[in-house]
Protein backbone atom coordinates (compact mmCIF):
# COMPACT_ATOMS: atom_id res chain seq x y z
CA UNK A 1 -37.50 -3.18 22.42
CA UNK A 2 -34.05 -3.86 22.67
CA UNK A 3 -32.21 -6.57 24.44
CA UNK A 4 -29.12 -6.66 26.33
CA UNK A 5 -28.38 -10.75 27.07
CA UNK A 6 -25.30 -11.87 28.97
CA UNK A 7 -23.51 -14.54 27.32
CA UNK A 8 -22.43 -17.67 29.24
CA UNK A 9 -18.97 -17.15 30.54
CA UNK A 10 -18.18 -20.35 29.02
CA UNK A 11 -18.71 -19.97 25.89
CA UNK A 12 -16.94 -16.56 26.06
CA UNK A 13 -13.76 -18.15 27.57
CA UNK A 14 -13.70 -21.79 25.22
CA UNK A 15 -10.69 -22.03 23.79
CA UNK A 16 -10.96 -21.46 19.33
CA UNK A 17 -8.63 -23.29 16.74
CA UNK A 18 -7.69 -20.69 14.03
CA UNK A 19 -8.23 -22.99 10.29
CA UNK A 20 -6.51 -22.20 7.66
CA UNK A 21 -7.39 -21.98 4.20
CA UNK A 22 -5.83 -22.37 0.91
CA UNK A 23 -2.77 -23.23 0.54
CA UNK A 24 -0.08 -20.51 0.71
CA UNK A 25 2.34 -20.01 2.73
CA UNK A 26 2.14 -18.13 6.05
CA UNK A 27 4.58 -16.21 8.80
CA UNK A 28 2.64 -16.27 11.33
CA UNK A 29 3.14 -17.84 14.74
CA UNK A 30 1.21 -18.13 17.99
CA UNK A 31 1.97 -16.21 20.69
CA UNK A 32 1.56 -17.12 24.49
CA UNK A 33 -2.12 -16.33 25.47
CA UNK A 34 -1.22 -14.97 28.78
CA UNK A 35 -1.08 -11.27 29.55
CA UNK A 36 2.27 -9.93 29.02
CA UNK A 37 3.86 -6.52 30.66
CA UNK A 38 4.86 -3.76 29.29
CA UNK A 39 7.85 -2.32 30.28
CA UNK A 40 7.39 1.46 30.76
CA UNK A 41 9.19 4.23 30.45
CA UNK A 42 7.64 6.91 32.11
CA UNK A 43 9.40 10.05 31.14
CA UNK A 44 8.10 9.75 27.78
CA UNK A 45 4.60 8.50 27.12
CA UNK A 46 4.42 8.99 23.30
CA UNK A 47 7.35 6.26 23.35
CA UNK A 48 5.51 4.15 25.51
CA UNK A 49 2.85 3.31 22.75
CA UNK A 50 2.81 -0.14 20.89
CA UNK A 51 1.75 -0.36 17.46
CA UNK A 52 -1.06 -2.00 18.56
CA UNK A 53 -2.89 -5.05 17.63
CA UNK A 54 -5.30 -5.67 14.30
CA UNK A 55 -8.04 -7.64 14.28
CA UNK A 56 -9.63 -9.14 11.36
CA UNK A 57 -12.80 -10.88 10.90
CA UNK A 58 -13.14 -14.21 9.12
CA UNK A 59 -14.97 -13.80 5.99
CA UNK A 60 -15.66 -17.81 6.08
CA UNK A 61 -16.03 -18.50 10.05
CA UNK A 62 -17.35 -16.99 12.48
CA UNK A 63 -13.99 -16.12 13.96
CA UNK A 64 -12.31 -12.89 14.40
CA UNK A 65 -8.14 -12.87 14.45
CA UNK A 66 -6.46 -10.71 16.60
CA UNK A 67 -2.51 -10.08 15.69
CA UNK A 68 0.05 -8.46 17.51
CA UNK A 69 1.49 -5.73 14.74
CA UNK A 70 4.80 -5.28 16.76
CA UNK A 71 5.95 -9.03 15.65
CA UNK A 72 2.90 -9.97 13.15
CA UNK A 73 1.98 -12.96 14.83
CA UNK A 74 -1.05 -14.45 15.84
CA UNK A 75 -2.39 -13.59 19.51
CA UNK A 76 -5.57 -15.64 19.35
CA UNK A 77 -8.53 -16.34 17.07
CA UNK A 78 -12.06 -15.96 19.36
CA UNK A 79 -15.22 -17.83 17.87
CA UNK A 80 -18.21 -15.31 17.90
CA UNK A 81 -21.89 -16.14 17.14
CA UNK A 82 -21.92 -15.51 14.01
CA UNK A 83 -19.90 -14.38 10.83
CA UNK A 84 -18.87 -10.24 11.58
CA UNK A 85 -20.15 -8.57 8.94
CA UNK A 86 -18.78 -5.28 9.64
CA UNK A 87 -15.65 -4.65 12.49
CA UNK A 88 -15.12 -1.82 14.44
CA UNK A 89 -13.11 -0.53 16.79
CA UNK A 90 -14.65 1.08 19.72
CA UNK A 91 -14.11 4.64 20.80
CA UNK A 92 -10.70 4.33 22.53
CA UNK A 93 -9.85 1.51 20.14
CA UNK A 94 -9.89 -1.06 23.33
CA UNK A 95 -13.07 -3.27 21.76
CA UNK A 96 -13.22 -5.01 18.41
CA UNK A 97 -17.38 -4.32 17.35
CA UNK A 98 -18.30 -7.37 15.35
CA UNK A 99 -21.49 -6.59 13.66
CA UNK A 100 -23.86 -9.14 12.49
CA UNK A 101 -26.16 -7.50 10.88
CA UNK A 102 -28.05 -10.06 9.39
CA UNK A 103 -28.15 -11.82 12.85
CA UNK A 104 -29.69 -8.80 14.68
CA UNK A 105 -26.55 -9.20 16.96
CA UNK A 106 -23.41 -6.91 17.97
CA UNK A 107 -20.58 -8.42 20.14
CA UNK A 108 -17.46 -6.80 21.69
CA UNK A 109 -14.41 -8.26 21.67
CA UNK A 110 -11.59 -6.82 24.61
CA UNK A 111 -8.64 -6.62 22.24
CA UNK A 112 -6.51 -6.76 25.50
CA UNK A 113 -4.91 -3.57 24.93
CA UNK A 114 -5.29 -0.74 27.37
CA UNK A 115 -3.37 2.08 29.73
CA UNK A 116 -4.76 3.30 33.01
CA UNK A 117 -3.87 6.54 35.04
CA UNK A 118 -0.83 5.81 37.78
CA UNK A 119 0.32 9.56 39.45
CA UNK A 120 2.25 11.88 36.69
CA UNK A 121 1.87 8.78 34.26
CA UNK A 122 -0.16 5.99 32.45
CA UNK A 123 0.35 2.50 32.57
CA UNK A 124 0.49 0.48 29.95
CA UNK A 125 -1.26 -3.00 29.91
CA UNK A 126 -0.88 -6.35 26.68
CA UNK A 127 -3.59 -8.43 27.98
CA UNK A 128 -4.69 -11.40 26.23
CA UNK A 129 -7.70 -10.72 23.93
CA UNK A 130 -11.49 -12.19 24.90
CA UNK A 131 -14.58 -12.03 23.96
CA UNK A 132 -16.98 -10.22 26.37
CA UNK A 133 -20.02 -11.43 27.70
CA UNK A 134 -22.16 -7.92 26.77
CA UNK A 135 -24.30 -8.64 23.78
CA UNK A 136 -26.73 -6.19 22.07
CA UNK A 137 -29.69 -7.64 20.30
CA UNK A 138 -31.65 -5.40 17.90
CA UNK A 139 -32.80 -5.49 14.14
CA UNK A 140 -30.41 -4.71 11.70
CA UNK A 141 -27.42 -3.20 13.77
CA UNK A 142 -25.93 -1.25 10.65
CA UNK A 143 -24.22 2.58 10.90
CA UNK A 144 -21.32 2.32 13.47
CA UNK A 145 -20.43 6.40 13.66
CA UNK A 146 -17.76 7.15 16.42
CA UNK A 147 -17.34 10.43 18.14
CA UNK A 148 -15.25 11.24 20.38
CA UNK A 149 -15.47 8.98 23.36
CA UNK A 150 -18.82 7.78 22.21
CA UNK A 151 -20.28 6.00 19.36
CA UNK A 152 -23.41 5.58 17.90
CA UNK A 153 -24.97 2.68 16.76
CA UNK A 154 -28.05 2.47 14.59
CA UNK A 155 -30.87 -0.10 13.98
CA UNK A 156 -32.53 -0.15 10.91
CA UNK A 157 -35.93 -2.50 12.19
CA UNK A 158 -37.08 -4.40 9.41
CA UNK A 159 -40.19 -3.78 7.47
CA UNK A 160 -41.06 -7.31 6.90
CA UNK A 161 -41.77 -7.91 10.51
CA UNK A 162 -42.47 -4.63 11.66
CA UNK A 163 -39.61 -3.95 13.98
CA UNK A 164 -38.75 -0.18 13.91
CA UNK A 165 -35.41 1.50 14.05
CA UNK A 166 -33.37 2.35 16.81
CA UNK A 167 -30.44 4.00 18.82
CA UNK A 168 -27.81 3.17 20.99
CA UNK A 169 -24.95 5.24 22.23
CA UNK A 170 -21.61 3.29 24.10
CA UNK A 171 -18.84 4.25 25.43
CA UNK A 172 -15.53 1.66 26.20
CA UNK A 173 -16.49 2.33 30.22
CA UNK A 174 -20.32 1.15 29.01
CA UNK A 175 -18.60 -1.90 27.06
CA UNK A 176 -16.71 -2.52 29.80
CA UNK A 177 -19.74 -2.29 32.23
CA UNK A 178 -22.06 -4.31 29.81
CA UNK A 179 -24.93 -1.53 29.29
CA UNK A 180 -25.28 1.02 26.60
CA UNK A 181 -25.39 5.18 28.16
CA UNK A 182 -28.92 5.73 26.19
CA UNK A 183 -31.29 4.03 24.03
CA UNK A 184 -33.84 5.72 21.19
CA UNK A 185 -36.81 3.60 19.93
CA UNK A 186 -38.33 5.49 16.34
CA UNK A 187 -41.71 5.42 14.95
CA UNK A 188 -40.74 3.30 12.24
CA UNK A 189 -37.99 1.20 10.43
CA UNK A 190 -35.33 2.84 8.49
CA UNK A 191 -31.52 3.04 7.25
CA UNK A 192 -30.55 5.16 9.43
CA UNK A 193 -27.36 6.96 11.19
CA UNK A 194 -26.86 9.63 13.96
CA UNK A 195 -24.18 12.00 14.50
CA UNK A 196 -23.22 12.55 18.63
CA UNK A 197 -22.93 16.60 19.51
CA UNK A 198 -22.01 16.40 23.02
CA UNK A 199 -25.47 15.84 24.82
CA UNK A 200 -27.20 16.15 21.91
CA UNK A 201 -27.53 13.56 19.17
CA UNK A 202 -28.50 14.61 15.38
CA UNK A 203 -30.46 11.26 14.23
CA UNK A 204 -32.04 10.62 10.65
CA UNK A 205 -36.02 10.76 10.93
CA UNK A 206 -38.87 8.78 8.65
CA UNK A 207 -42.11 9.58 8.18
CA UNK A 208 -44.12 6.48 9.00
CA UNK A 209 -45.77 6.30 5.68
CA UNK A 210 -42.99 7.33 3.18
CA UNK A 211 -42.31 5.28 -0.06
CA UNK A 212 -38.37 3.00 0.89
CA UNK A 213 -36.44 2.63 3.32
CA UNK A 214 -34.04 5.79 3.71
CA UNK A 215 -34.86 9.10 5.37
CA UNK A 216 -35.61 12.43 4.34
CA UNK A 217 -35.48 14.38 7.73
CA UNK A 218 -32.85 15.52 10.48
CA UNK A 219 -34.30 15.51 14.17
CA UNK A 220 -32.25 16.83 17.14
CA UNK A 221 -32.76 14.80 20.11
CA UNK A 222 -31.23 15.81 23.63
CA UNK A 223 -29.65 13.10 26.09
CA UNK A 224 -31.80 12.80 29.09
CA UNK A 225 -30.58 10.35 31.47
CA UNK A 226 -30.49 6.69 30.00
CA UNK A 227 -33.11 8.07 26.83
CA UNK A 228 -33.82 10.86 24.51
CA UNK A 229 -36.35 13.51 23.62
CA UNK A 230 -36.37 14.66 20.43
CA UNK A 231 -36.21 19.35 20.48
CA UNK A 232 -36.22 19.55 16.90
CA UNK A 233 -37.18 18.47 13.44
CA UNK A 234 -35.91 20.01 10.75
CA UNK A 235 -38.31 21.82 7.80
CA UNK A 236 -35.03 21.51 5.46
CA UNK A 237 -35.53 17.86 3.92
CA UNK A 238 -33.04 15.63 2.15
CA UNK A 239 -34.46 13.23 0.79
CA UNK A 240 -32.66 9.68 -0.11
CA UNK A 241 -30.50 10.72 3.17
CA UNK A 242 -27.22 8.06 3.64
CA UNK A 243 -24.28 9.24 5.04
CA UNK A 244 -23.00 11.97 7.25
CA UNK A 245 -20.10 13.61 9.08
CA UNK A 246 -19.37 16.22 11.24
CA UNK A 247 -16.48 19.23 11.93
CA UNK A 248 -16.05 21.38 14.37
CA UNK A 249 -18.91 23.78 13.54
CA UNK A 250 -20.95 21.74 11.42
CA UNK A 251 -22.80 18.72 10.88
CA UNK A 252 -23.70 17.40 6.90
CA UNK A 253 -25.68 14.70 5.81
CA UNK A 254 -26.13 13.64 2.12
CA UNK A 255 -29.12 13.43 0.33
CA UNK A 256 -30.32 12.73 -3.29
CA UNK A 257 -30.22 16.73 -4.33
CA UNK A 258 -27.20 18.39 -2.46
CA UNK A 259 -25.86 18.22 1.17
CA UNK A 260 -28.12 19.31 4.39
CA UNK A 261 -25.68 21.32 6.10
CA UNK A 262 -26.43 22.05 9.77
CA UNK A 263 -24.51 24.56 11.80
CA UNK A 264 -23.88 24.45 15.41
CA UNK A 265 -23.72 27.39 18.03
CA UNK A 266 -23.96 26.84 21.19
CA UNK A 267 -27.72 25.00 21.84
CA UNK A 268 -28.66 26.67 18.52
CA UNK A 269 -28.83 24.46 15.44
CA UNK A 270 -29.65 25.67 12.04
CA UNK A 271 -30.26 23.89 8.72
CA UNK A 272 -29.41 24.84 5.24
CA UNK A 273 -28.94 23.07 1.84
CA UNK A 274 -26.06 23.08 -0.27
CA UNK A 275 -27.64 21.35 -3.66
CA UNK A 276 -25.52 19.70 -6.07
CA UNK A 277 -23.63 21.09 -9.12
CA UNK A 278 -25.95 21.71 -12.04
CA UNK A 279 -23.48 19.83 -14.10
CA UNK A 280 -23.76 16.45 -11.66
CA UNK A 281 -24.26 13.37 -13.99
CA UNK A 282 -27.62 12.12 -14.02
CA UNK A 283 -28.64 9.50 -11.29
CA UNK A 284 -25.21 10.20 -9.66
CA UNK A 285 -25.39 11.58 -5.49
CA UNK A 286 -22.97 11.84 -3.14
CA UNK A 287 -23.82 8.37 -0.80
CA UNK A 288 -21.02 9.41 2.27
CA UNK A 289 -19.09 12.33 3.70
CA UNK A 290 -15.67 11.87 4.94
CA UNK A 291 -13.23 14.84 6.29
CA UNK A 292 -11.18 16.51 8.96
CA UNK A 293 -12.78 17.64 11.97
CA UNK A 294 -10.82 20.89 11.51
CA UNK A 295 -11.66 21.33 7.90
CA UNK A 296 -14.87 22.73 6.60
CA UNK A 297 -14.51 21.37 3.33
CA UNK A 298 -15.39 17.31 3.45
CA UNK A 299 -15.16 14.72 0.81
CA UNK A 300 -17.94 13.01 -0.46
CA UNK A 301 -18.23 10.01 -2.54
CA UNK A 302 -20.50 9.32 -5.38
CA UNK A 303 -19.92 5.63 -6.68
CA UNK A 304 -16.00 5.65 -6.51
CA UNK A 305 -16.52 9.39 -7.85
CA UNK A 306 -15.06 12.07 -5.09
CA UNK A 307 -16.24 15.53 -4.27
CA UNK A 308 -15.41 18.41 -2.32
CA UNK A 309 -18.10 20.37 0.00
CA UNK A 310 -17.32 22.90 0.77
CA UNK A 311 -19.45 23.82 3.99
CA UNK A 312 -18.10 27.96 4.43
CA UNK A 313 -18.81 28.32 0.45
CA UNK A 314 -21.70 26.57 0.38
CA UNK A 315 -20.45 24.72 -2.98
CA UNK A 316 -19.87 21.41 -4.30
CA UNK A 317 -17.22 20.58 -6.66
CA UNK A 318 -15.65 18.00 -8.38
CA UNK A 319 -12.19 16.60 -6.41
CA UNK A 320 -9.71 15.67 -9.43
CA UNK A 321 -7.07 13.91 -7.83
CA UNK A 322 -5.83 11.91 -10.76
CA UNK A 323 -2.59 12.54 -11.94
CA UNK A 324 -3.39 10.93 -14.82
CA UNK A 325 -6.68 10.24 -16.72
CA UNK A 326 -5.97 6.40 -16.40
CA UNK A 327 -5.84 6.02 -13.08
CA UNK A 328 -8.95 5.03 -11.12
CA UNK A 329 -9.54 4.73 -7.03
CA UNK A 330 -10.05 1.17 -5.72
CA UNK A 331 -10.17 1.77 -2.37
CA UNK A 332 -10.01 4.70 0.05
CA UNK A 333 -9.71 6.19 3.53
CA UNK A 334 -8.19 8.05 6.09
CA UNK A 335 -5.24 8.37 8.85
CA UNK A 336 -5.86 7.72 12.48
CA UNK A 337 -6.28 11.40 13.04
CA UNK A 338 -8.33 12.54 9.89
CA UNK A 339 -5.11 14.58 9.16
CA UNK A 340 -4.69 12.83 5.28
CA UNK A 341 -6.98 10.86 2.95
CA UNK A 342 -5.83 8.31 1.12
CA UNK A 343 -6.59 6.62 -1.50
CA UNK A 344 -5.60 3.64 -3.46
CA UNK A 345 -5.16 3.64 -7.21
CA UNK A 346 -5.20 0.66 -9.90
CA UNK A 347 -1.13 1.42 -10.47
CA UNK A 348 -0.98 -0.03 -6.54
CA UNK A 349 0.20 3.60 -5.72
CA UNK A 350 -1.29 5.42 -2.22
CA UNK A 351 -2.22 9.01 -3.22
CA UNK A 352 -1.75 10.61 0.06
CA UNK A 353 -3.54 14.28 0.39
CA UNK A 354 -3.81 16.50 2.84
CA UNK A 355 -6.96 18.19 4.92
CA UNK A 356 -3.90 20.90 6.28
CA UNK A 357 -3.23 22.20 2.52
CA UNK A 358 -6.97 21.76 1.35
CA UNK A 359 -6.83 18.36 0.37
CA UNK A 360 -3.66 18.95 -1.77
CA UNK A 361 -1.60 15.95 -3.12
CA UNK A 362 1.38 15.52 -0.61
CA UNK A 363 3.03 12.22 -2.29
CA UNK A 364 2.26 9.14 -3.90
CA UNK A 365 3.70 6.00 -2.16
CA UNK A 366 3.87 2.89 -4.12
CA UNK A 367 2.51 -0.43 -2.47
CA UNK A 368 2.12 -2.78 -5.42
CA UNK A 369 3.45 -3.37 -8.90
CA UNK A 370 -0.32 -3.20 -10.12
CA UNK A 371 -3.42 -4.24 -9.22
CA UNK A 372 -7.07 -5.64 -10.82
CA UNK A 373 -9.01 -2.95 -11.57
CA UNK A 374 -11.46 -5.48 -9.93
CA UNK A 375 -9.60 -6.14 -6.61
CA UNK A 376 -11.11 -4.87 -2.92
CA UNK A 377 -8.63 -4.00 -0.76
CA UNK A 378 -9.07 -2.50 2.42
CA UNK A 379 -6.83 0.00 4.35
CA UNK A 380 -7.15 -0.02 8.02
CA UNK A 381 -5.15 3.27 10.10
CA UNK A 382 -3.17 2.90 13.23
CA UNK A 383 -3.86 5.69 15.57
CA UNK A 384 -1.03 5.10 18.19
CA UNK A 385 1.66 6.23 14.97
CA UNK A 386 1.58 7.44 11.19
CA UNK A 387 1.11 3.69 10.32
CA UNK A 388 -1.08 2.67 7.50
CA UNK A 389 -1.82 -1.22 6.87
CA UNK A 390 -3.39 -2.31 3.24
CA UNK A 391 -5.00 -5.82 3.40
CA UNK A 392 -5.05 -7.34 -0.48
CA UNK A 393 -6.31 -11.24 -0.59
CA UNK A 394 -4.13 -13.10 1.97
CA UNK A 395 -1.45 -10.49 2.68
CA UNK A 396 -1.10 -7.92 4.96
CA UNK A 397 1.44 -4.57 4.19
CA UNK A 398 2.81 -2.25 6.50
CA UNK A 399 2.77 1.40 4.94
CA UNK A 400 4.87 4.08 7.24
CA UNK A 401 3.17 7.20 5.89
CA UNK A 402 5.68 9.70 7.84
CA UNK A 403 8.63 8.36 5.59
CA UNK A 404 6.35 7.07 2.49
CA UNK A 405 7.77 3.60 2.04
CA UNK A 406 5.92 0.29 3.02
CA UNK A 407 8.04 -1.25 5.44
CA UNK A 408 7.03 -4.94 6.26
CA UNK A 409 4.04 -7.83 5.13
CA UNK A 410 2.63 -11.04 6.50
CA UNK A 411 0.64 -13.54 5.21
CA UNK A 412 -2.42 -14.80 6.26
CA UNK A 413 -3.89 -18.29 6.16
CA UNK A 414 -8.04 -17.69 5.75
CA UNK A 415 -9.88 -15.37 3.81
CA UNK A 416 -9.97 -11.96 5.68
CA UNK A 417 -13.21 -9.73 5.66
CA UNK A 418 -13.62 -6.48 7.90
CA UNK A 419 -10.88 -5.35 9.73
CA UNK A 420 -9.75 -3.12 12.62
CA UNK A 421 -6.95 -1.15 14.67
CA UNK A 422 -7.46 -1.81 18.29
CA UNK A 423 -4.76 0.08 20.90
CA UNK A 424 -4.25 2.97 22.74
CA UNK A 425 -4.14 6.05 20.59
CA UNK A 426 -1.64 8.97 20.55
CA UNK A 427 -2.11 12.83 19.82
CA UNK A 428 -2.80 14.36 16.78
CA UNK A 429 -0.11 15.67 15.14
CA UNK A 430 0.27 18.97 12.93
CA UNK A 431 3.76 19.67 12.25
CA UNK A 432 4.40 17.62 9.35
């Protein structure tokens, strides 16, 4: 069953001493921790927007650091429980989600930032950043999927000690009112995910006595109040399932043999497979699904390997976006908006392409002189402006991906792990 505890307001408001480690040398300066105005300008909102703040868990400590990006300085470091495995930002990007998964623990952290609705206008507001006294205690907290205002967040249980999966879907109001909207107990333990459809939820399903951990079914479950019931279970199986993601139309999952492709009208779901390319390598699968809400075809990856799937053709195919046979990805992602995916080669250029033009090369920005073919950076997307930020060891760079040049760094003095944007977001944008 899962448990919602309320932290002790002291421990969520003791003050936290940011330690540094190694011994480079840093920009970074404090800021003052009390809230601070914004001046607003109400006759044009888009102008209004900051670039937001980035918050970056603590690979060592269990500390997350918030920054402010319009000066890159230090707002405040807050102690959690535990080391964040994974960070998140919640659905309007006001929470930091620090994950500890091997703690069966999630915490939310009120990056500060936030606008509320004032007449004609919204109002802006730079609070300082706290940690929240809403905890969610469940076994292995692991798939974080966002949608829309919403998010999903899935349990795996443990098979050791016989805890089973589950579900929980938030919102920033349910943050902010410490209780989740809905809550799914399964039948058994599993790695899980779900993908929200409005009031319907499309979550992974395990037979109880099935050989591992992963799924091999799609059930549809309906909202119902503050719980589920599940409408459907699909005959179309997919088995080895890990990783999903959804358009406009269409919801894909992947799976050892192909992608389960499952189309939406109205209250009408169906369920098809799309089976992988005869010419696959052995023991190679596509292992996530990445896209453009507005874009039927979606990436998938395959061990640092990219596809295309297409979800109108009903094909998978190979996405060559080398240049050149040397080069090799070492990271990748996408915009705020979904509108570009990017990825990273071992040159230390950005390969920027484009869900408008089919996922067409639109430029190649260069970040570093080279990089380790070894190295793990990790690119994190502002979605308040066409700002792109690249953390490599102890540095931080500033990408503009409008104008294609990187445009500032700072430094950092501990070892960064998971990071996130945290702000309020601006439209999409499709003229460009």
């Amino acid at each position: 069953m899962k448990i919602i505890s309320l932290k002790s307001l002291l421990l969520a408001c003791a003050a936290t001493v940011l330690v540094g480690c190694g011994d480079s040398e840093t920009t970074i300066t404090e800021l003052d921790k009390t809230p601070t105005p914004i001046d607003n300008d109400h006759d044009n909102h888009a102008e209004e927007l900051g670039k937001g703040r980035l918050a970056i868990a603590d690979s060592e400590q269990a500390l997350v650091h918030i920054f402010d990006l319009e000066n890159n300085a230090l707002v405040e470091s807050i102690s959690i429980t535990n080391p964040a495995e994974y960070l998140y930002a919640s659905p309007e990007n006001r929470y930091a989600v620090a994950v500890q998964r091997s703690f069966d623990t999630v915490e939310f952290i009120d990056g500060g930032l936030w606008q509320e609705a004032h007449g004609d206008h919204f109002d802006q507001h730079a609070d300082a950043p706290e940690l929240t006294s809403f905890t969610l205690n469940s076994v292995k907290p692991t798939h974080f999927v966002p949608r829309g205002e919403q998010v999903a967040i899935f349990f795996d249980g443990n098979k050791d000690t016989g805890a089973n999966a589950s579900l929980s879907l938030l919102s920033d109001e349910s943050i902010a009112a410490e209780k989740t909207i809905a809550d799914h107990s399964f039948e058994t333990y599993m790695h899980g995910t779900a993908e929200i459809r409005g009031e319907f939820v499309l979550a992974t399903h395990r037979e109880i006595d099935a050989e591992g951990s992963l799924p091999d079914q799609v059930a549809l479950l309906e909202v119902h109040d503050d719980h589920f019931h599940q409408e459907q279970l699909f005959d179309v199986k997919c088995p080895d399932l890990h990783g999903s993601f959804q358009t406009d139309s269409h919801i894909a999952f992947a799976c050892s043999d192909g992608i389960l492709a499952i189309e939406q009208q109205g209250s009408v779901f169906t369920a098809q497979k799309i089976v992988n390319p005869v010419d696959m390598p052995e023991g190679l699968r596509i292992g996530s699904l990445k896209g453009s809400s507005e874009n039927n075809v979606m990436i998938g990856n395959a061990r640092g390997s990219f596809f295309l799937v297409d979800l109108t053709t009903q094909q998978i195919s190979p996405f060559n976006w080398q240049q050149e046979e040397e080069l090799t990805s070492l990271t990748y992602g996408f915009d705020g908006h979904n509108e570009h995916m990017l990825i990273l080669d071992n040159t230390g250029q950005l390969n920027v392409f484009s869900a408008e033009n089919n996922w067409q090369l639109d430029s190649r920005i260069e970040v570093f002189s080279a990089l380790a073919e070894d190295s793990k950076p990790l690119i994190i997307s502002s979605k308040a402006h066409e700002l792109i930020y690249i953390i490599h060891e102890q540095e931080v760079t500033e990408i503009d991906l409008h104008e294609g040049v990187v445009v500032g760094h700072f430094d950092l003095t501990f070892t960064p792990g998971k990071a996130a944007w945290l702000g309020v977001a601006g439209e999409e944008e499709h003229d460009h």
